[in-house]
Protein backbone atom coordinates (compact mmCIF):
# COMPACT_ATOMS: atom_id res chain seq x y z
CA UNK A 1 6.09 -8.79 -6.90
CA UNK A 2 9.07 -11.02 -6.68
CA UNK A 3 7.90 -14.64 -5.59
CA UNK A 4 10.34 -14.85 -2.16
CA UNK A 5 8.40 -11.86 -1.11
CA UNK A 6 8.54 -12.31 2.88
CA UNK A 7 5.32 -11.78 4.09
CA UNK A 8 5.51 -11.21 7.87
CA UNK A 9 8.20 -8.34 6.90
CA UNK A 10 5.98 -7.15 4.36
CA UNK A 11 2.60 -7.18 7.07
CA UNK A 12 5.11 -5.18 9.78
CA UNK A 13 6.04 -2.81 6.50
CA UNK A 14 2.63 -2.03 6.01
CA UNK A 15 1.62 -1.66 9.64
CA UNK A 16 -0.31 -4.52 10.15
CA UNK A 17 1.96 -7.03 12.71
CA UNK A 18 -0.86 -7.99 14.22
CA UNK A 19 -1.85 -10.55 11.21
CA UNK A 20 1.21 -12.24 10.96
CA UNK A 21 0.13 -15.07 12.91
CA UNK A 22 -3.06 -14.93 10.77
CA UNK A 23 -0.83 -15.06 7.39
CA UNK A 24 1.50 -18.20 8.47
CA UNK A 25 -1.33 -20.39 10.08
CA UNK A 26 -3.59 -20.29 6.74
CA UNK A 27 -0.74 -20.76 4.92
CA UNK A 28 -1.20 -17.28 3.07
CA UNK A 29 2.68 -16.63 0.54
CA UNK A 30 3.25 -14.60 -2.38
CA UNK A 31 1.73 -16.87 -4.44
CA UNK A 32 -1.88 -16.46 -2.22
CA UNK A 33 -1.56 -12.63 -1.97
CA UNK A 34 -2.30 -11.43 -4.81
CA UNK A 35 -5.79 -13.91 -4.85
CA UNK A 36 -6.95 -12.60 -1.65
CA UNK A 37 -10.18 -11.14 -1.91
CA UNK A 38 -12.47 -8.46 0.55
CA UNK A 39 -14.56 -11.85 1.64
CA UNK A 40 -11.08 -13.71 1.82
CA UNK A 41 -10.04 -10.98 4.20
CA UNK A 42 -13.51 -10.74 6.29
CA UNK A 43 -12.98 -14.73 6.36
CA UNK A 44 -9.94 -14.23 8.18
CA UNK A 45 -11.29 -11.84 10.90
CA UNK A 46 -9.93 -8.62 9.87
CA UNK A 47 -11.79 -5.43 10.80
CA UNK A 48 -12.68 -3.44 7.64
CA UNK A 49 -9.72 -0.68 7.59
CA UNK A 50 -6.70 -3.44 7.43
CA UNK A 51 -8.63 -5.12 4.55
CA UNK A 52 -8.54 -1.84 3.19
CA UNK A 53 -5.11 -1.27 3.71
CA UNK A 54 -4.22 -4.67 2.75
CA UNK A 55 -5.61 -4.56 -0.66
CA UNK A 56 -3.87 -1.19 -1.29
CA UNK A 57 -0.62 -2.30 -0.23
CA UNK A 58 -1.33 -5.29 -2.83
CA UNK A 59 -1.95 -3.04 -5.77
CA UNK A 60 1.36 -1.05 -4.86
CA UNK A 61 3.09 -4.03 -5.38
CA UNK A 62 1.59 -3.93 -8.72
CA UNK A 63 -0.22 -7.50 -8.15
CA UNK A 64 -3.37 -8.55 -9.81
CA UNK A 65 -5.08 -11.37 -9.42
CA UNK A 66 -6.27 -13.45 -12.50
CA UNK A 67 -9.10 -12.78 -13.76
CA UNK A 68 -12.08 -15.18 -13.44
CA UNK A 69 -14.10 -15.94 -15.97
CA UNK A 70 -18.01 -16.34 -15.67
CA UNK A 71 -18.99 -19.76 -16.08
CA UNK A 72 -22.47 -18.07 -17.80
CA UNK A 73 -21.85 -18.45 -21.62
CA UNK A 74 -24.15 -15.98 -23.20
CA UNK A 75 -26.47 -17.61 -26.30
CA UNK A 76 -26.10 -16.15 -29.56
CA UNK A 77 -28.68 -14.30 -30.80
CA UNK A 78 -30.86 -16.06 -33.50
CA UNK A 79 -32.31 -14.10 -36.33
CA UNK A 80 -36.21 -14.11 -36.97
CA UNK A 81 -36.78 -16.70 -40.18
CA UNK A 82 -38.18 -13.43 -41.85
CA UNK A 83 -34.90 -11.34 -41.52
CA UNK A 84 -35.09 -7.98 -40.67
């Protein structure tokens, strides 16, 4: 997705004007899109079908977000004194 994606075009592109508002008062750009998660969108007040189609339209524009990593480190396993 090219970074001066405009979002209240894109929103009326995908049908869903009615979050424009939504978008530009939380400050959500191209940079935030791609972030957005489910809870994000429930956060935000939108009924389950837009988040749906909201997250769809994201992955057509080929947008992942980074992945984050676990802060759980797993322990090595340790070896009985015996061996096996």
């Amino acid at each position: 997705m090219e970074a001066a994606i405009d979002i209240a075009r894109w929103l009326q592109g995908i049908g869903l004007a009615e979050h424009i508002e939504t978008f530009r008062a939380e400050k959500i750009d191209a940079a935030v899109l791609p972030t957005l998660s489910d809870a994000d969108l429930r956060e935000l007040g939108l009924p389950l079908g837009d988040r749906k189609k909201l997250r769809a339209a994201i992955e057509v524009l080929g947008v992942r977000a980074p992945r984050r990593r676990s802060g759980a480190r797993t322990a090595p396993r340790c070896r009985p004194a015996g061996g096996l």
